[in-house]
N, C-alpha and C. Protein backbone atom coordinates (compact mmCIF):
# COMPACT_ATOMS: atom_id res chain seq x y z
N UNK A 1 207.01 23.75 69.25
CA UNK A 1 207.99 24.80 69.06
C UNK A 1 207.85 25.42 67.67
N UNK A 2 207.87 24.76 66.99
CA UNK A 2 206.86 25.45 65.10
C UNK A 2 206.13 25.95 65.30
N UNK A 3 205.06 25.57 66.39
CA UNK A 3 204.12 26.87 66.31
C UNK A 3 204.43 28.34 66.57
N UNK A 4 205.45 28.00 68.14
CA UNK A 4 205.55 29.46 68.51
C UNK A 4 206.83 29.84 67.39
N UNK A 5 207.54 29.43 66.13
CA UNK A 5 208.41 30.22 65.33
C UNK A 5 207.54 30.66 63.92
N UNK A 6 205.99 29.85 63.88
CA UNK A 6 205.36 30.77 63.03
C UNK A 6 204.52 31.54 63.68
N UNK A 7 204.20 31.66 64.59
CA UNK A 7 203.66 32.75 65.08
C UNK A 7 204.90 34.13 64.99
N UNK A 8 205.93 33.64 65.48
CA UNK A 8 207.07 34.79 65.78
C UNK A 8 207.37 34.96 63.91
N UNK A 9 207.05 34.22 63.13
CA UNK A 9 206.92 34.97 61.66
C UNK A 9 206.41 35.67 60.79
N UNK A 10 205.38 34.95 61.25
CA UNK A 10 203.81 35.87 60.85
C UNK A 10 204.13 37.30 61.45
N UNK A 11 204.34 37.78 63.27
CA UNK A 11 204.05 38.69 63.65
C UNK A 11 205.18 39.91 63.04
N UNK A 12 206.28 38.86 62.66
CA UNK A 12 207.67 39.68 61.80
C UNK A 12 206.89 40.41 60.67
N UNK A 13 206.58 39.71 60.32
CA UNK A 13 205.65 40.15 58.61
C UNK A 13 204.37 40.88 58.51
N UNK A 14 203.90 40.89 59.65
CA UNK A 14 202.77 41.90 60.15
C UNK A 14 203.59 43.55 60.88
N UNK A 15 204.51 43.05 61.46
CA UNK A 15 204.82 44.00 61.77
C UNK A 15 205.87 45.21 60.97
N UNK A 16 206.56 43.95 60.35
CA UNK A 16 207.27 44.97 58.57
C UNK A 16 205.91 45.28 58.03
N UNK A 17 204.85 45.09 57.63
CA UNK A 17 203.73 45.98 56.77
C UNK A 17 203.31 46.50 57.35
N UNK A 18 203.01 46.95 58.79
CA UNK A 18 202.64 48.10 59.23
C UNK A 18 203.20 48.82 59.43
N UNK A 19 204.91 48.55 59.70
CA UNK A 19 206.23 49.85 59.67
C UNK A 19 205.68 50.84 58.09
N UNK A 20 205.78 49.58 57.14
CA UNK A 20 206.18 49.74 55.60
C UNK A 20 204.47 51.26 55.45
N UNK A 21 203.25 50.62 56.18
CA UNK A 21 201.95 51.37 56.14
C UNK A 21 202.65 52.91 56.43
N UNK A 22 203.11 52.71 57.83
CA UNK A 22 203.04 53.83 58.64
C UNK A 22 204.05 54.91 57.93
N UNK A 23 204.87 54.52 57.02
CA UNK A 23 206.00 54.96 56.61
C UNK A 23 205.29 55.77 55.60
N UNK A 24 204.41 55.11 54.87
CA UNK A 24 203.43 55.58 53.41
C UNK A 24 202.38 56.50 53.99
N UNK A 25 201.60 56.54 55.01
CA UNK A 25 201.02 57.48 55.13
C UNK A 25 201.78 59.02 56.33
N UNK A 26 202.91 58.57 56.16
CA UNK A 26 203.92 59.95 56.91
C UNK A 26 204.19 60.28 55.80
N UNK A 27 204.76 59.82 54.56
CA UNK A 27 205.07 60.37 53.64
C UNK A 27 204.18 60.97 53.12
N UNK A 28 203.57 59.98 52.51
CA UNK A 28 202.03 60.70 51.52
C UNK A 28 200.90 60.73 51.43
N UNK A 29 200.59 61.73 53.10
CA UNK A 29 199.24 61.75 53.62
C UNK A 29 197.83 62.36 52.78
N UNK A 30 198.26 63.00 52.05
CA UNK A 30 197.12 63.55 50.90
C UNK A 30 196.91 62.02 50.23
N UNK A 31 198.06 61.61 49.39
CA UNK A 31 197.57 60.70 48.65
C UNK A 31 197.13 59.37 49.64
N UNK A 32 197.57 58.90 50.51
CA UNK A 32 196.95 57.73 51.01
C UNK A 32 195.15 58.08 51.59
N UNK A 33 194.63 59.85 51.92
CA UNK A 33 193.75 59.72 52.17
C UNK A 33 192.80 59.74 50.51
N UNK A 34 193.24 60.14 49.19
CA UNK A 34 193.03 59.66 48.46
C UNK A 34 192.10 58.58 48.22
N UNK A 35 193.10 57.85 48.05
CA UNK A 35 193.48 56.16 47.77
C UNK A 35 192.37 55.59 49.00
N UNK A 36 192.08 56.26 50.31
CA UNK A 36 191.19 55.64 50.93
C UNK A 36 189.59 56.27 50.72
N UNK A 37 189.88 57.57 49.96
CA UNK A 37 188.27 57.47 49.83
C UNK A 37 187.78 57.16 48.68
N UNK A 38 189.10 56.92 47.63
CA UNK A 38 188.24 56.30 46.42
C UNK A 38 188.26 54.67 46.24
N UNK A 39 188.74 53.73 47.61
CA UNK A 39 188.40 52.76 48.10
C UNK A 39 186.86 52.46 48.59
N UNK A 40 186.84 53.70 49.01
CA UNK A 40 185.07 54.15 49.88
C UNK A 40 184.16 54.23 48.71
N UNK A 41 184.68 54.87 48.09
CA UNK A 41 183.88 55.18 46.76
C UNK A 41 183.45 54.32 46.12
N UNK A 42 184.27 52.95 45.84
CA UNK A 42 184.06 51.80 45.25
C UNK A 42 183.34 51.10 45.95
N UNK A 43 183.18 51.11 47.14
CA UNK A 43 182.36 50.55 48.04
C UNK A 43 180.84 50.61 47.63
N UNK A 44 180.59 52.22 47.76
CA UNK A 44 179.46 52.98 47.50
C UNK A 44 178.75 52.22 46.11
N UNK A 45 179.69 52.36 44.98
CA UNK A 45 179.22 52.04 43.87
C UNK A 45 178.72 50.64 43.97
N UNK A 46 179.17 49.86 44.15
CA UNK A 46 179.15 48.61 44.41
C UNK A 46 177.89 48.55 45.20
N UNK A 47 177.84 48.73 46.57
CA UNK A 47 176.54 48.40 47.33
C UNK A 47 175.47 49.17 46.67
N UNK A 48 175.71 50.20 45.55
CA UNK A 48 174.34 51.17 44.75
C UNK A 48 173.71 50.01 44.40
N UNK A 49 175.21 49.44 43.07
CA UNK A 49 174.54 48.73 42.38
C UNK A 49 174.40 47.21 42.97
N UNK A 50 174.81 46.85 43.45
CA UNK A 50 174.01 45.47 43.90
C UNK A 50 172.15 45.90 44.17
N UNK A 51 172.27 46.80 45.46
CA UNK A 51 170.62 47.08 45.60
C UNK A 51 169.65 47.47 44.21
N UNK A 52 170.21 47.89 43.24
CA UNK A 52 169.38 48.20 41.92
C UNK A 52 169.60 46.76 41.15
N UNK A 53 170.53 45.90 41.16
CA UNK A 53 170.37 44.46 40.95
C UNK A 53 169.40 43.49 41.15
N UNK A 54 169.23 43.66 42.76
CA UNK A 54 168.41 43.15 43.59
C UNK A 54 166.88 43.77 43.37
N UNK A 55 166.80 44.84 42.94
CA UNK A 55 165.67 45.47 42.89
C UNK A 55 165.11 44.67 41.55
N UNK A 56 165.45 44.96 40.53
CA UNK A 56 164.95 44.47 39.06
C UNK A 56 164.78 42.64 39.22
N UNK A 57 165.63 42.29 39.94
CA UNK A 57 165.70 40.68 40.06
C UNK A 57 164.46 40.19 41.15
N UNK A 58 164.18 40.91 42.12
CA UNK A 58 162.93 40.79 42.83
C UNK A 58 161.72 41.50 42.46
N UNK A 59 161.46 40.69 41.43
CA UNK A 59 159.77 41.44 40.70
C UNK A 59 158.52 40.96 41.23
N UNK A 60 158.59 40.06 42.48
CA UNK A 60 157.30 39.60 42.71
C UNK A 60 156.57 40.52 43.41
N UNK A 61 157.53 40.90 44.68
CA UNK A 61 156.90 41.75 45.94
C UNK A 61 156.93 43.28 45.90
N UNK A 62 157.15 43.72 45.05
CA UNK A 62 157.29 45.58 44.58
C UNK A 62 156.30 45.92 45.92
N UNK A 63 157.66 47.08 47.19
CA UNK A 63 156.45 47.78 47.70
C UNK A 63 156.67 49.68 47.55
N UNK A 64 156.61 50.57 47.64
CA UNK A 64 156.92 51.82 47.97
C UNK A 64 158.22 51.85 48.69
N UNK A 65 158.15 51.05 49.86
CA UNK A 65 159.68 51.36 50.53
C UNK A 65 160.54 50.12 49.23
N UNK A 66 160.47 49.47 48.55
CA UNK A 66 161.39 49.12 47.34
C UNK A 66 162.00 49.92 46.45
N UNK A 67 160.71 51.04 46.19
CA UNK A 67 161.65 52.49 45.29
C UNK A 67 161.97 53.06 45.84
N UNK A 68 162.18 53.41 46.89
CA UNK A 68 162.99 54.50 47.73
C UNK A 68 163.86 53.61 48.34
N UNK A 69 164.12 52.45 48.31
CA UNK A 69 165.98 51.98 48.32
C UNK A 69 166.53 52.00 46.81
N UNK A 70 165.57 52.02 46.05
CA UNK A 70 166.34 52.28 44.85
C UNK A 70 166.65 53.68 44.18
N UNK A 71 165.99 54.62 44.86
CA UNK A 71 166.32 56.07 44.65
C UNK A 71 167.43 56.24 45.83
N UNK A 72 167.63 55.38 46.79
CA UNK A 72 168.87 55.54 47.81
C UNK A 72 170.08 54.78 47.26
N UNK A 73 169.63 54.18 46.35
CA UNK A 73 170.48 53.42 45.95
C UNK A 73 171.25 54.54 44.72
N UNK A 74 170.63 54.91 43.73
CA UNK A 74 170.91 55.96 42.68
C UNK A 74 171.78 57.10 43.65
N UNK A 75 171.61 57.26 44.55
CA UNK A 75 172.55 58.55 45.48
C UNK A 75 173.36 57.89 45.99
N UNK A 76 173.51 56.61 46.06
CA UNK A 76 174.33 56.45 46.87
C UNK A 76 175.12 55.97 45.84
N UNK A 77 175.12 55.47 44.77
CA UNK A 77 176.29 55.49 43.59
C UNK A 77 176.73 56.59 43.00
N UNK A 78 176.03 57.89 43.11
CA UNK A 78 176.03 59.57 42.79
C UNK A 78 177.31 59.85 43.56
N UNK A 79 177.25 59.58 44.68
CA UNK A 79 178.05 59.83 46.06
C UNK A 79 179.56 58.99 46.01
N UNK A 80 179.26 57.92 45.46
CA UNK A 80 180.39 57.19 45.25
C UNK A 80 181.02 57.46 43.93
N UNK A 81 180.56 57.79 42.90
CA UNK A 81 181.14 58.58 41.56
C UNK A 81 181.64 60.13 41.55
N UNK A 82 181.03 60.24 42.52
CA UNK A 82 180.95 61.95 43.07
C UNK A 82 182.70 61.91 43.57
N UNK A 83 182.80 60.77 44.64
CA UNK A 83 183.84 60.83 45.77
C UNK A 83 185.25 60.01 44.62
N UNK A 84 184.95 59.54 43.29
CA UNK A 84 186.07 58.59 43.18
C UNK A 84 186.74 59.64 42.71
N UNK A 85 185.62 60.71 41.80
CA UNK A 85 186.00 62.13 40.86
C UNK A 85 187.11 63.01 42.08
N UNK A 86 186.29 63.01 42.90
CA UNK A 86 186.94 64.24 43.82
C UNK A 86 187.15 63.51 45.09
N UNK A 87 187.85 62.65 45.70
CA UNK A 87 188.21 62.14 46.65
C UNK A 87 188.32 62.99 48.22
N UNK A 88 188.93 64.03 47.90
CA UNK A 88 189.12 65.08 49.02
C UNK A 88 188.03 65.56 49.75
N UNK A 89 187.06 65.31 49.27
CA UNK A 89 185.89 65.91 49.41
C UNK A 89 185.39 65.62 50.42
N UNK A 90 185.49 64.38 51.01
CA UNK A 90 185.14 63.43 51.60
C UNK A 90 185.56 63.60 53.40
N UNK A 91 186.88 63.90 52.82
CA UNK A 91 187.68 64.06 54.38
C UNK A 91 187.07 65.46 54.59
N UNK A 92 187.40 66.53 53.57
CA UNK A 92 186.83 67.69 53.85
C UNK A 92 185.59 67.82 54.79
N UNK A 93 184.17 66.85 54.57
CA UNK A 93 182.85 66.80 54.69
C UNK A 93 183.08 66.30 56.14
N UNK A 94 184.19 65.50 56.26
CA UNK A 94 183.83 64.79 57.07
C UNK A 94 184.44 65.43 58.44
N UNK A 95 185.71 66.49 58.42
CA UNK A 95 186.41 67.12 58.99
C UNK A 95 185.82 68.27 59.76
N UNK A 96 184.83 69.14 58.49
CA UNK A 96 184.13 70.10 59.10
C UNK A 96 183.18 69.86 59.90
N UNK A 97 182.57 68.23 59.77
CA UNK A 97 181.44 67.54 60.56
C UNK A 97 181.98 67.83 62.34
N UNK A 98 183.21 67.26 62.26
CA UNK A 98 183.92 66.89 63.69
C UNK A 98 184.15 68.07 64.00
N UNK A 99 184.68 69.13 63.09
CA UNK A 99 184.85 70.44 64.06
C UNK A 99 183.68 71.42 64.35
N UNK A 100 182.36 70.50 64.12
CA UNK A 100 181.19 71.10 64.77
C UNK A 100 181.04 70.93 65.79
N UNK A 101 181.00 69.19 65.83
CA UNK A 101 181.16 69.09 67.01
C UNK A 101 181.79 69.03 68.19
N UNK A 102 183.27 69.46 67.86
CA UNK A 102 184.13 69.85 69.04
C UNK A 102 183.55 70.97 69.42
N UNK A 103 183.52 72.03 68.44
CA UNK A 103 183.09 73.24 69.09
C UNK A 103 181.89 73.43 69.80
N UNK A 104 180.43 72.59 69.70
CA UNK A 104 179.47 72.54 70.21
C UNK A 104 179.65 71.82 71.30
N UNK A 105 180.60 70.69 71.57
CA UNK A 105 181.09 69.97 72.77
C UNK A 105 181.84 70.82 73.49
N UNK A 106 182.96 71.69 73.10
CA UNK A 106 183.89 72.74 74.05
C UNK A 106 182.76 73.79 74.39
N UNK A 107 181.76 74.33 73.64
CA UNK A 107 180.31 75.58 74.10
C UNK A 107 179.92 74.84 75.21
N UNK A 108 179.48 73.25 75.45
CA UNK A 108 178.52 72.80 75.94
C UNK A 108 179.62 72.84 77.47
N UNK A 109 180.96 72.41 76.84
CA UNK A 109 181.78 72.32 78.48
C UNK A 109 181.75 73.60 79.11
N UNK A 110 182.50 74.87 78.29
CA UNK A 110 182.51 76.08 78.93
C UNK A 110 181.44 76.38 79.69
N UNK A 111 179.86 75.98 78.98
CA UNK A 111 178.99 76.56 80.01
C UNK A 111 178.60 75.95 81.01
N UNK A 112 179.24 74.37 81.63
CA UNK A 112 179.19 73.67 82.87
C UNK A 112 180.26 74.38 83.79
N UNK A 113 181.31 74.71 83.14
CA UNK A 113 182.70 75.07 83.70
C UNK A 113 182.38 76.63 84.51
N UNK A 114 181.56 77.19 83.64
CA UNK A 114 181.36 78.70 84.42
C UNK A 114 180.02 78.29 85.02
N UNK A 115 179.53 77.41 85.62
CA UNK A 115 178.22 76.92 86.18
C UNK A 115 179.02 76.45 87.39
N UNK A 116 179.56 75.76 87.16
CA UNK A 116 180.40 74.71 88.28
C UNK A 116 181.51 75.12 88.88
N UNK A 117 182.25 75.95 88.27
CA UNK A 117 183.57 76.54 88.57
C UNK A 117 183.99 76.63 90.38
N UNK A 118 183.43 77.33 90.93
CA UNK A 118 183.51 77.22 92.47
C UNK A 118 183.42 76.00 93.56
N UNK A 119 182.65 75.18 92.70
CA UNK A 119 182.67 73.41 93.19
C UNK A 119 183.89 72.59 92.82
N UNK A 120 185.23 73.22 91.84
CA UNK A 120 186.04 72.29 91.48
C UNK A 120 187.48 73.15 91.90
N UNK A 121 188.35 72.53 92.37
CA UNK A 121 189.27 72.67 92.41
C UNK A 121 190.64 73.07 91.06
N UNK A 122 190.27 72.40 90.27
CA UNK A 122 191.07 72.06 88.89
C UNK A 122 190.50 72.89 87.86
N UNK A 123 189.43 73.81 87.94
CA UNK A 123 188.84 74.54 87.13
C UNK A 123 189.40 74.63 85.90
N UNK A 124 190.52 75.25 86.39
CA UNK A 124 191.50 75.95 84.92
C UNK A 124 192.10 75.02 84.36
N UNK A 125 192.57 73.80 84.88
CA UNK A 125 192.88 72.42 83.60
C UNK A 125 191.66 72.53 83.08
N UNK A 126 190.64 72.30 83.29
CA UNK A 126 189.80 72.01 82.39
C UNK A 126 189.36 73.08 81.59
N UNK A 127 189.63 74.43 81.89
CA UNK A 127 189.08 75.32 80.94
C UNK A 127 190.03 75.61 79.87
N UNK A 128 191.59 74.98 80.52
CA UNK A 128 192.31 75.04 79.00
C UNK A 128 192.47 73.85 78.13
N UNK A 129 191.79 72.51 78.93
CA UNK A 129 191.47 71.86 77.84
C UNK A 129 190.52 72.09 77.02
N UNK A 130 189.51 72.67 77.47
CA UNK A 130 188.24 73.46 76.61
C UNK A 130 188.39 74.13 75.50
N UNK A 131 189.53 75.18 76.00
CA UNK A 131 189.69 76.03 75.17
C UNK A 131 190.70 75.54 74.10
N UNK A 132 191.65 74.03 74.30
CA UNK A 132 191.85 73.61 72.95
C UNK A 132 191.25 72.36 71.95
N UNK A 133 190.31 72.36 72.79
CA UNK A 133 189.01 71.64 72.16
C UNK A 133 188.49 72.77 70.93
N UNK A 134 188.10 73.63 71.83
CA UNK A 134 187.28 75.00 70.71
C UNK A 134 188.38 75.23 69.36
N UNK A 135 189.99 75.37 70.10
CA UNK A 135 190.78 75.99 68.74
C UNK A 135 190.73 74.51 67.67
N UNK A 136 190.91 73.03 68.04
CA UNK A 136 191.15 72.08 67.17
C UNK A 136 190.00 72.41 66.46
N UNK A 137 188.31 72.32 67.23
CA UNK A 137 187.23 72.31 66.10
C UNK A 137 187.26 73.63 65.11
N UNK A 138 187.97 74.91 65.85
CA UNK A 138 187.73 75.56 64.40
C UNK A 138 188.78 75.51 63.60
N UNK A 139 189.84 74.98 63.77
CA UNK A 139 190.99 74.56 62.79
C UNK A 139 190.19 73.19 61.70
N UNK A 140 189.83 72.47 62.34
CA UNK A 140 188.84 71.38 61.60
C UNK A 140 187.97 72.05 60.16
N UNK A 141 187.45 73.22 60.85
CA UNK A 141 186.60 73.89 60.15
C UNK A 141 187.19 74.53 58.99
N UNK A 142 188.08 75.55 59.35
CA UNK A 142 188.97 76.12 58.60
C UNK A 142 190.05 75.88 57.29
N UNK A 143 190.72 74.61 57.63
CA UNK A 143 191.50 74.15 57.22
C UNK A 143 191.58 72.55 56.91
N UNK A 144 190.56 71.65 56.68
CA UNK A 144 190.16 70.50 56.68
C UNK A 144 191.16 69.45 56.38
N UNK A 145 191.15 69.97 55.07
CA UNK A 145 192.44 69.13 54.35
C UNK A 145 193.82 69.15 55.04
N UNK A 146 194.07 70.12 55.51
CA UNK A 146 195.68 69.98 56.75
C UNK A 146 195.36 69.43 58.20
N UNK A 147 194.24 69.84 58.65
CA UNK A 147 193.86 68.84 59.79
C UNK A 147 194.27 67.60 59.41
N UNK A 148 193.35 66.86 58.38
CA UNK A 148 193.37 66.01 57.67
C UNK A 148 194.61 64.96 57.56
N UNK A 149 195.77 66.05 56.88
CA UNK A 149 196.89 65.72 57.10
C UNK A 149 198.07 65.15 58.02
N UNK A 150 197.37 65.99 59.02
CA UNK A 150 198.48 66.05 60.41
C UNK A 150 197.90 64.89 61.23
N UNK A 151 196.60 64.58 61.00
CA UNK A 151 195.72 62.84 61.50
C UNK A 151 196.71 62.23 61.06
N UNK A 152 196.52 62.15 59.72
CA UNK A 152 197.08 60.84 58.91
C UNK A 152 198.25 60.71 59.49
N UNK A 153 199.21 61.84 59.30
CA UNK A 153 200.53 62.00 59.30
C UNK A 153 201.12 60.77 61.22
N UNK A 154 200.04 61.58 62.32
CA UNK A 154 200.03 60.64 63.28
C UNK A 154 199.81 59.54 63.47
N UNK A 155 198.74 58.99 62.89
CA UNK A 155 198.36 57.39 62.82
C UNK A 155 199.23 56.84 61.61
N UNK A 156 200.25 57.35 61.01
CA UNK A 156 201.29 56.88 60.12
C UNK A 156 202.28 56.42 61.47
N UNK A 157 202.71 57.59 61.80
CA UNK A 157 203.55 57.33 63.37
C UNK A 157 203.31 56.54 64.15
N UNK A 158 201.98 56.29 64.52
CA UNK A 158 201.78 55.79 65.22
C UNK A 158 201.48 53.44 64.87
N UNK A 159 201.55 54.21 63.67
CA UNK A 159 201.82 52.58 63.24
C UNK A 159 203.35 52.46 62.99
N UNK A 160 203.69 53.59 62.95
CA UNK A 160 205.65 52.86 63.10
C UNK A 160 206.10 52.22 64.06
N UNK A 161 205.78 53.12 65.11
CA UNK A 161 206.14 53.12 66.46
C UNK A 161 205.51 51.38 67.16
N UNK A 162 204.64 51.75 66.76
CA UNK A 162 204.13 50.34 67.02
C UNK A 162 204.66 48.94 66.54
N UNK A 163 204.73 49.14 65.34
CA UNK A 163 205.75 48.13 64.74
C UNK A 163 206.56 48.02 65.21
N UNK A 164 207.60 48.97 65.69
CA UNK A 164 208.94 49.01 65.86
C UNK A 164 209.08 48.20 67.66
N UNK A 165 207.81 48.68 68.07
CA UNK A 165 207.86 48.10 69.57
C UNK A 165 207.67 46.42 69.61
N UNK A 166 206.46 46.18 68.53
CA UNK A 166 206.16 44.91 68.14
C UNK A 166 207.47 43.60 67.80
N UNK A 167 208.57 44.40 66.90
CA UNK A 167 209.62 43.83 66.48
C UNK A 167 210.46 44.12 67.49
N UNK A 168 210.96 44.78 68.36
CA UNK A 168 211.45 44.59 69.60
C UNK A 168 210.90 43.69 70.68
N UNK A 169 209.74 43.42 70.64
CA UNK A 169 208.86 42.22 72.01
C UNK A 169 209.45 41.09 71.06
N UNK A 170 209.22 40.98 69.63
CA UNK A 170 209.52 39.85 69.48
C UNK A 170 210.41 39.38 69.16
N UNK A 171 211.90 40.25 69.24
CA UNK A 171 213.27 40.12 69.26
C UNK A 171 214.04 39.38 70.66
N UNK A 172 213.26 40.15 71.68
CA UNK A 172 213.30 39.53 72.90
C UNK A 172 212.48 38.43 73.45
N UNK A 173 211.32 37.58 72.63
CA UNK A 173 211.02 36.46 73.09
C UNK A 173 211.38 35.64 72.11
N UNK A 174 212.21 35.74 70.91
CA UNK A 174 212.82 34.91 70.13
C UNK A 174 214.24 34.37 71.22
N UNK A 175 214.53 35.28 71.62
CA UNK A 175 215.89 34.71 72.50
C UNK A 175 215.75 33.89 74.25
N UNK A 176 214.29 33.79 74.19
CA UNK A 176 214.22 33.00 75.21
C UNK A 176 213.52 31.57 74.95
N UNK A 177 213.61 31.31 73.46
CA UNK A 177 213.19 30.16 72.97
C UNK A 177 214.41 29.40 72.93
N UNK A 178 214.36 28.06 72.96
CA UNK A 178 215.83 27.26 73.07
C UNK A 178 216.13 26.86 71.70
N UNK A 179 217.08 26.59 71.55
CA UNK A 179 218.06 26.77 69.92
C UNK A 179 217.87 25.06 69.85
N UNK A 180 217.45 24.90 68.57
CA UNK A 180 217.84 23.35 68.33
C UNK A 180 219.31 22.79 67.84
């Protein structure tokens, strides 16, 4: 019976820090994506320099592909000093990436949809999901950093919500445990 009341504690306390998460990135979705790419950033730096560590410390076997992890290595700490400076940058890069490819994924549907159209019944669901495939990727494009935002802002929600369901399951199997 201890087990199942630390389990039902632990999941209390998991589930208050992901309310407490979800709460921080509804509030302050710029800064938590911040805070996560100059997490990334430190990453970067870190795995640069370990591989240029590793490089100088392994002097026996020097081959050609050895300097070119260490010139990948020099960019890839560039990239991570680059991203701690300017953090935004990151989501930006990474935002306009995805609204390429929505839009090259919604091009690629439209032209099955007017290929196929007479074989499907449902045509037009799918051509207006298409067509808000096409508007998200060029909003992606356009506006990165508020895309950006309105993500975060959901997967903030969506860790509330979750919590909140979490601490309700386990409100109701606390009361079917027997009382000592």
């Amino acid at each position: 019976m201890d087990i199942l009341k630390n389990i039902y504690t632990n999941s209390i306390i998991s589930s208050i820090l992901l309310l407490l998460l979800g709460l921080v990135l509804v509030m302050f979705p710029i800064e938590s994506i911040s805070i996560a790419s100059q997490i990334i950033a430190g990453i970067l730096i870190l795995a640069g320099l370990s591989f240029i560590i590793y490089f100088f410390i392994d002097t026996e076997y020097k081959t050609k592909l050895d300097t070119i992890y260490f010139i990948l290595s020099l960019i890839i700490i560039g990239l991570g000093i680059y991203t701690f400076i300017n953090p935004t940058w990151l989501i930006t890069t990474i935002n306009i990436f995805v609204g390429i490819i929505l839009i090259i994924s919604a091009c690629n549907n439209l032209r099955y949809l007017f290929k196929y159209t007479d074989k499907n019944a449902l045509w037009w669901i799918f051509t207006v999901i298409t067509i808000i495939i096409l508007i998200l990727g060029i909003l992606a494009i356009i506006n990165p950093i508020e895309v950006a935002t309105i993500i975060t802002r959901l997967e903030g929600a969506s860790l509330i919500f979750d919590a909140i369901m979490s601490l309700l399951i386990i409100r109701k199997y606390m009361k079917l445990l027997p009382s000592k």
